[in-house]
Protein backbone atom coordinates (compact mmCIF):
# COMPACT_ATOMS: atom_id res chain seq x y z
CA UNK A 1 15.50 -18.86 -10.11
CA UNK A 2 12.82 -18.87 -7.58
CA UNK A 3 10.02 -21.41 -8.49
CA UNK A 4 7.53 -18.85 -6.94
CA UNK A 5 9.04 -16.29 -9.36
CA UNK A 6 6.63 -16.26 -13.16
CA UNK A 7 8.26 -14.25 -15.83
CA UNK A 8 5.46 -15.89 -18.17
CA UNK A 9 2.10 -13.65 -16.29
CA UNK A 10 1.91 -9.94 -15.49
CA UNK A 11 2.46 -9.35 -11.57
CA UNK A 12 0.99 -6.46 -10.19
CA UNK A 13 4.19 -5.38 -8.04
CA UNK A 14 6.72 -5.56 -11.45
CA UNK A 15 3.84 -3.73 -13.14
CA UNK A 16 3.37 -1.06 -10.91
CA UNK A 17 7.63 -0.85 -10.45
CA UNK A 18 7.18 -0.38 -14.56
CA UNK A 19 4.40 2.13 -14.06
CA UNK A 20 6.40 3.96 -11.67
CA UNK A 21 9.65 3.80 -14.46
CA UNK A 22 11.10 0.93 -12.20
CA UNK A 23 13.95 -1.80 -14.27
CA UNK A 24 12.44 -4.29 -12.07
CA UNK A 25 9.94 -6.02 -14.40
CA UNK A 26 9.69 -8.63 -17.38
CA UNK A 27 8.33 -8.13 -21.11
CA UNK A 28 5.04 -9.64 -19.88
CA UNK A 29 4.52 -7.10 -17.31
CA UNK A 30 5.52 -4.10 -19.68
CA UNK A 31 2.99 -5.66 -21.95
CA UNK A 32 -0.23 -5.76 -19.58
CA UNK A 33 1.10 -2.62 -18.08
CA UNK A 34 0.88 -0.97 -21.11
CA UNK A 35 -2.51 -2.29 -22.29
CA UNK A 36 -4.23 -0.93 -18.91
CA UNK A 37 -2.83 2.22 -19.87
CA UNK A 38 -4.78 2.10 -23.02
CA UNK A 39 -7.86 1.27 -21.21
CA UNK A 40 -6.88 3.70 -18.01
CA UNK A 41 -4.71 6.27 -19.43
CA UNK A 42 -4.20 8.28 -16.37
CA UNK A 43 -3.28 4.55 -14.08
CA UNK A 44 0.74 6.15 -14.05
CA UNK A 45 -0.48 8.83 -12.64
CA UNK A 46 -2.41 7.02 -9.72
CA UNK A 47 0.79 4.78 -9.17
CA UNK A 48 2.80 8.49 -8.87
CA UNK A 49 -0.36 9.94 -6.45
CA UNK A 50 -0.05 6.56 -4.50
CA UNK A 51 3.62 7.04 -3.78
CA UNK A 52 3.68 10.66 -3.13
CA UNK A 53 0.53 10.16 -0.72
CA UNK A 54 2.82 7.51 1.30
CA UNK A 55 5.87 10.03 1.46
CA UNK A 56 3.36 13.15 2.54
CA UNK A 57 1.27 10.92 5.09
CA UNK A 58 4.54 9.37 7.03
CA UNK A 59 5.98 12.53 7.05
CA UNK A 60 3.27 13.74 8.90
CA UNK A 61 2.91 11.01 11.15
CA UNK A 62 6.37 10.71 11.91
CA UNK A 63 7.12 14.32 12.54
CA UNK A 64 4.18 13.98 14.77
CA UNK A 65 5.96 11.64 16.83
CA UNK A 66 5.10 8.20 15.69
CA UNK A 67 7.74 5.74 15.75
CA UNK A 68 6.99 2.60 14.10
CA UNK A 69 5.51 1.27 10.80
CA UNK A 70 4.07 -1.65 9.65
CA UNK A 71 3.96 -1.56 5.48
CA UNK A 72 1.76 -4.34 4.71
CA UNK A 73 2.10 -5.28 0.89
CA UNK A 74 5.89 -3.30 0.46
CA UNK A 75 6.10 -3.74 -3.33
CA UNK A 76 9.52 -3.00 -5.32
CA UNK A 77 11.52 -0.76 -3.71
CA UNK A 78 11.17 2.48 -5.92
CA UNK A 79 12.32 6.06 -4.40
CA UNK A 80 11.50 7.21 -1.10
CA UNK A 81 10.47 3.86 0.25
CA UNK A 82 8.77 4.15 3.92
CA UNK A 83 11.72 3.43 5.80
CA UNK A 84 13.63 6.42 4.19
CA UNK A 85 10.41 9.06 4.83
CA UNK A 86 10.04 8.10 8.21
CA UNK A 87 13.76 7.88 9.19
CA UNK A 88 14.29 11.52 7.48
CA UNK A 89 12.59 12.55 10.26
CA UNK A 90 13.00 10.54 12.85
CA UNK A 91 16.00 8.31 12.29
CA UNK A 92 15.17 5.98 14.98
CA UNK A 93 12.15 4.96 13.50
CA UNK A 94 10.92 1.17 13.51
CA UNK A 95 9.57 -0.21 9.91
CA UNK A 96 8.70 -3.87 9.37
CA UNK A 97 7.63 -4.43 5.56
CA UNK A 98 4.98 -7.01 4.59
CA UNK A 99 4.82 -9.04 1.17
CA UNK A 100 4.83 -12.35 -0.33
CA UNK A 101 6.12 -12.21 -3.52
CA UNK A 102 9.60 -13.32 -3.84
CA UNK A 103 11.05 -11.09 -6.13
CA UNK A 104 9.97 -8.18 -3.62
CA UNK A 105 11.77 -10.58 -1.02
CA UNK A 106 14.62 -10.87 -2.55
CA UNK A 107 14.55 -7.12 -3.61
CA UNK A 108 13.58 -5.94 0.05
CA UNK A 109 16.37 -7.59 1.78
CA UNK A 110 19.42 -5.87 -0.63
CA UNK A 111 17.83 -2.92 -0.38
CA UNK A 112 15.65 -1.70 2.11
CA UNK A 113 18.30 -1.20 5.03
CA UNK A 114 18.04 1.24 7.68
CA UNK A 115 19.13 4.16 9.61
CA UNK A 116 22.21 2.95 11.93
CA UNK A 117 19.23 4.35 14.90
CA UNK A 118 16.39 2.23 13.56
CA UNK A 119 15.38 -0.85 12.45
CA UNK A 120 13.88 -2.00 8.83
CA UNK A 121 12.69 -5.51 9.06
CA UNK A 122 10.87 -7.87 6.56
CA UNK A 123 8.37 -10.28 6.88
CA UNK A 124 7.06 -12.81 4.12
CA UNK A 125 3.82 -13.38 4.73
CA UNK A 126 0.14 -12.75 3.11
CA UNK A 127 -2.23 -9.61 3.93
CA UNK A 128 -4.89 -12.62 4.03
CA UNK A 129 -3.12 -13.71 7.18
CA UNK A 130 -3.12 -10.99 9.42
CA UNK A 131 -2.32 -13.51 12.58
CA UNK A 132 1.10 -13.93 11.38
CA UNK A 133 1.55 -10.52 10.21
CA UNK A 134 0.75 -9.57 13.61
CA UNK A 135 3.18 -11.92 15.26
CA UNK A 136 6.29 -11.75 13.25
CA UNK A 137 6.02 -7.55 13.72
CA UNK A 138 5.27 -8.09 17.41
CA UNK A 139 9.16 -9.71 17.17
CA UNK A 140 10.90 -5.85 15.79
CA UNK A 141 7.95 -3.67 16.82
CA UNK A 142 6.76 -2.88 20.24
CA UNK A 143 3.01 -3.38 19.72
CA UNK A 144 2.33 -1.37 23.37
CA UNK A 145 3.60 1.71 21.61
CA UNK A 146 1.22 3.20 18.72
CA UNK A 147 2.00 2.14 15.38
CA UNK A 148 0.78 3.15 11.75
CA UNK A 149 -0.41 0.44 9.37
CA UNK A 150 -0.16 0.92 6.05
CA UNK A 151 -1.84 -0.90 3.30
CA UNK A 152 -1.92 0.87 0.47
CA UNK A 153 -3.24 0.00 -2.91
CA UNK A 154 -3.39 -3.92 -1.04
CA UNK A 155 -7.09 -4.41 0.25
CA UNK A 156 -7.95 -4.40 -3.73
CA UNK A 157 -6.27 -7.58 -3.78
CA UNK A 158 -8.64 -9.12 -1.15
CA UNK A 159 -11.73 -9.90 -3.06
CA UNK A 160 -14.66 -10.21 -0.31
CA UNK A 161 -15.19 -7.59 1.22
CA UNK A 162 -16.26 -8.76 4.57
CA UNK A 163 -12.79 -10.84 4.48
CA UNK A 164 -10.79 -7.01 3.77
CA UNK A 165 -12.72 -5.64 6.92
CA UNK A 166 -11.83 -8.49 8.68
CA UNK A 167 -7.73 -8.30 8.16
CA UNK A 168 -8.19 -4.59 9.12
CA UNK A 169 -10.01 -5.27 12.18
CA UNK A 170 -7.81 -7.74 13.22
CA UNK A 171 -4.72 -5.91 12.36
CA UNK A 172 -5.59 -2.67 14.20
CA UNK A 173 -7.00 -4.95 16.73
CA UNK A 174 -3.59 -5.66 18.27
CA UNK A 175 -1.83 -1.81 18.16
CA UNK A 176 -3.02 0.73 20.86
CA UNK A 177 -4.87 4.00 21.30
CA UNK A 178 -2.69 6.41 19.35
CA UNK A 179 -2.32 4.26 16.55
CA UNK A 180 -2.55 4.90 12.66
CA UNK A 181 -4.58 3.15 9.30
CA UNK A 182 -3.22 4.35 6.37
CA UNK A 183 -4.90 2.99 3.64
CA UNK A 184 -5.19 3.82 -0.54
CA UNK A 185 -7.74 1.54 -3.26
CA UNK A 186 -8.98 1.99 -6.40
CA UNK A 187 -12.44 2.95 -7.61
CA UNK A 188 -15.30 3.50 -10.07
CA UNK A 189 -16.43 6.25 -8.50
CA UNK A 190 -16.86 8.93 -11.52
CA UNK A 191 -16.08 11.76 -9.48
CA UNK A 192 -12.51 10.81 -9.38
CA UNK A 193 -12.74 9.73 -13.31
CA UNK A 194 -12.58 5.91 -12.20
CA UNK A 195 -15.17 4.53 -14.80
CA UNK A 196 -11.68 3.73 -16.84
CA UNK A 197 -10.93 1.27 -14.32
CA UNK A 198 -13.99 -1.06 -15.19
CA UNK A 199 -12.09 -2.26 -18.84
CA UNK A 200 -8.72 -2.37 -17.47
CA UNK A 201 -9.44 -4.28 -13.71
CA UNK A 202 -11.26 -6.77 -16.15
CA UNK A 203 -8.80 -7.24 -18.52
CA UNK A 204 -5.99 -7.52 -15.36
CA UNK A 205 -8.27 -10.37 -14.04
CA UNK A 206 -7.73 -12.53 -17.35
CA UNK A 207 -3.88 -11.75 -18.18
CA UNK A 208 -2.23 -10.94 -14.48
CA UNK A 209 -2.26 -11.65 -11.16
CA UNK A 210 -2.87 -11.52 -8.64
CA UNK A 211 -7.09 -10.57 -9.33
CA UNK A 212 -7.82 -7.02 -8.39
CA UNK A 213 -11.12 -5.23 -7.24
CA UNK A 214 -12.29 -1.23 -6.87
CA UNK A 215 -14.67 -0.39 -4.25
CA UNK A 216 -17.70 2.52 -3.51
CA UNK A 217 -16.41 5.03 -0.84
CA UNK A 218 -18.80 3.84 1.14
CA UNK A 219 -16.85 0.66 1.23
CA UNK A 220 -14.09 1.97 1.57
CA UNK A 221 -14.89 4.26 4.11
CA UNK A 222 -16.36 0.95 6.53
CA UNK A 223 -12.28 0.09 6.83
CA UNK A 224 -12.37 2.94 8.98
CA UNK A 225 -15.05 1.86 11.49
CA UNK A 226 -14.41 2.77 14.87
CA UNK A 227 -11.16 4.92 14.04
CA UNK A 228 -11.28 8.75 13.70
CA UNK A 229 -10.73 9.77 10.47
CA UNK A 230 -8.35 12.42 10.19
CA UNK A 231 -8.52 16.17 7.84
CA UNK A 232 -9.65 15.80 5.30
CA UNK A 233 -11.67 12.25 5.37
CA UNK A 234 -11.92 10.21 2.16
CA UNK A 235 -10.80 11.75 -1.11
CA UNK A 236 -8.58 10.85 -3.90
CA UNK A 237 -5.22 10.23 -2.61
CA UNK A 238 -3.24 12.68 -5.28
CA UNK A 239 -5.74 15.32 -2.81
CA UNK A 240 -4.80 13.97 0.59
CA UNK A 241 -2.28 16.56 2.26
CA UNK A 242 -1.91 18.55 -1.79
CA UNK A 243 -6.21 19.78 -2.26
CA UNK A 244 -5.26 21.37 -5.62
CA UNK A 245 -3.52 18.34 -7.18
CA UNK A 246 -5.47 17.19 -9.69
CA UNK A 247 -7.42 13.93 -8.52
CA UNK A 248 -6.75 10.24 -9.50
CA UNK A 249 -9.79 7.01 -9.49
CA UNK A 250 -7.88 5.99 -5.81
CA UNK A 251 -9.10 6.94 -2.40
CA UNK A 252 -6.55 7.54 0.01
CA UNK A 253 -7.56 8.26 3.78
CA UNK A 254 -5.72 8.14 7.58
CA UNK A 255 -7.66 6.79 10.63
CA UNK A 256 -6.43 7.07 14.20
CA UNK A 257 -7.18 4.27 16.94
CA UNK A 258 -9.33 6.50 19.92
């Protein structure tokens, strides 16, 4: 086995594959996963929102005509992963994944293949290296054509703040005008029932990995600076594209390089 791979701590990608009623996990992760549920009951429902926002937003984006995809922090492949939304519509499509856990490595390479028209490429590397990120997609995508960036349920996972803004910057940085943020985190905010997430981020932080964070919307609303923020803004991501859904503690919004 993988000496990167621990089956003895909870993992946020097998959890969320066993939130999402993935086979892809270990006791441990069942375990934590279930105990956040008892502080968070609704947290399989924001794993469902999370995954339903990704299919509705590249949907949109790629029947609007974009092309290519960068998915930073893949995760298990579940159902309708963003190679197979994107080349549903546009079977030529272009998708790099992102991650660095191995057991999403070794998962990503059996399984996410593409369209006989596109490409679906892989890179192992960290969202806290956005430099490399950048330069291994700049090898499968062409970064003079627009390109959505997704990072969904990842900038939790990057602690600082300032550092998160940062990665974006840098990352949107090197894609042109016509170009896509896609992003999804978690929150206290009350409106969207997220004072559940207080007990259950802290008691992730002492039995998994890797340590998690919510953020304000006005936070999470800075990842956005200088982008245009498309219909309709910041809101929980279950409401993003489906306003009567009811709403999960995770913001989802789309920003579009001017």
């Amino acid at each position: 086995m993988n000496d990167r791979i621990r089956t003895d701590i909870a993992h946020n990608a097998r959890v969320w594959n066993y939130w999402l009623g993935g086979k892809d996990n270990y006791p441990v992760d069942r375990a934590v996963g279930d105990q956040v549920t008892a502080f968070h009951p609704s947290i399989g429902e924001v794993a469902r929102a999370d995954r339903a926002f990704l299919g509705r937003v590249v949907t949109g984006l790629a029947t609007d005509g974009v092309r290519q995809f960068l998915d930073v922090g893949t995760g298990l492949p579940t159902a309708d992963n963003t190679h197979e939304v994107a080349q549903r519509v546009a079977p030529d499509a272009r998708i790099v994944y992102v991650d660095n856990d191995p057991i999403v490595l070794t998962h990503a390479r059996a399984l996410l293949t593409s369209s006989p028209e596109g490409v679906t490429a892989y890179v192992d590397a960290d969202a806290h290296d956005p430099e490399k990120i950048v330069a291994a997609a700049g090898e499968v995508l062409d970064l003079t054509r627009p390109v959505a960036v997704l990072m969904l349920g990842i900038l939790n996972f990057v602690l600082d703040t300032d550092e998160a803004r940062s990665i974006v910057r840098t990352l949107m940085a090197a894609v042109p005008s016509g170009s896509h943020l896609v992003l999804t985190h978690p929150t206290y905010d009350a409106e969207l029932g997220g004072e559940g997430n207080r007990e259950a981020m802290a008691f992730w932080n002492e039995n998994a990995t890797p340590p998690i964070t919510a953020r304000t919307r006005e936070e999470f609303t800075s990842f956005f600076d200088g982008l245009e923020l498309l219909a309709p803004g910041v809101v929980s991501c279950a409401r993003w594209g489906a306003p009567e859904a009811p709403a999960v503690a995770q913001f989802g919004a789309v920003g579009r390089k001017p």
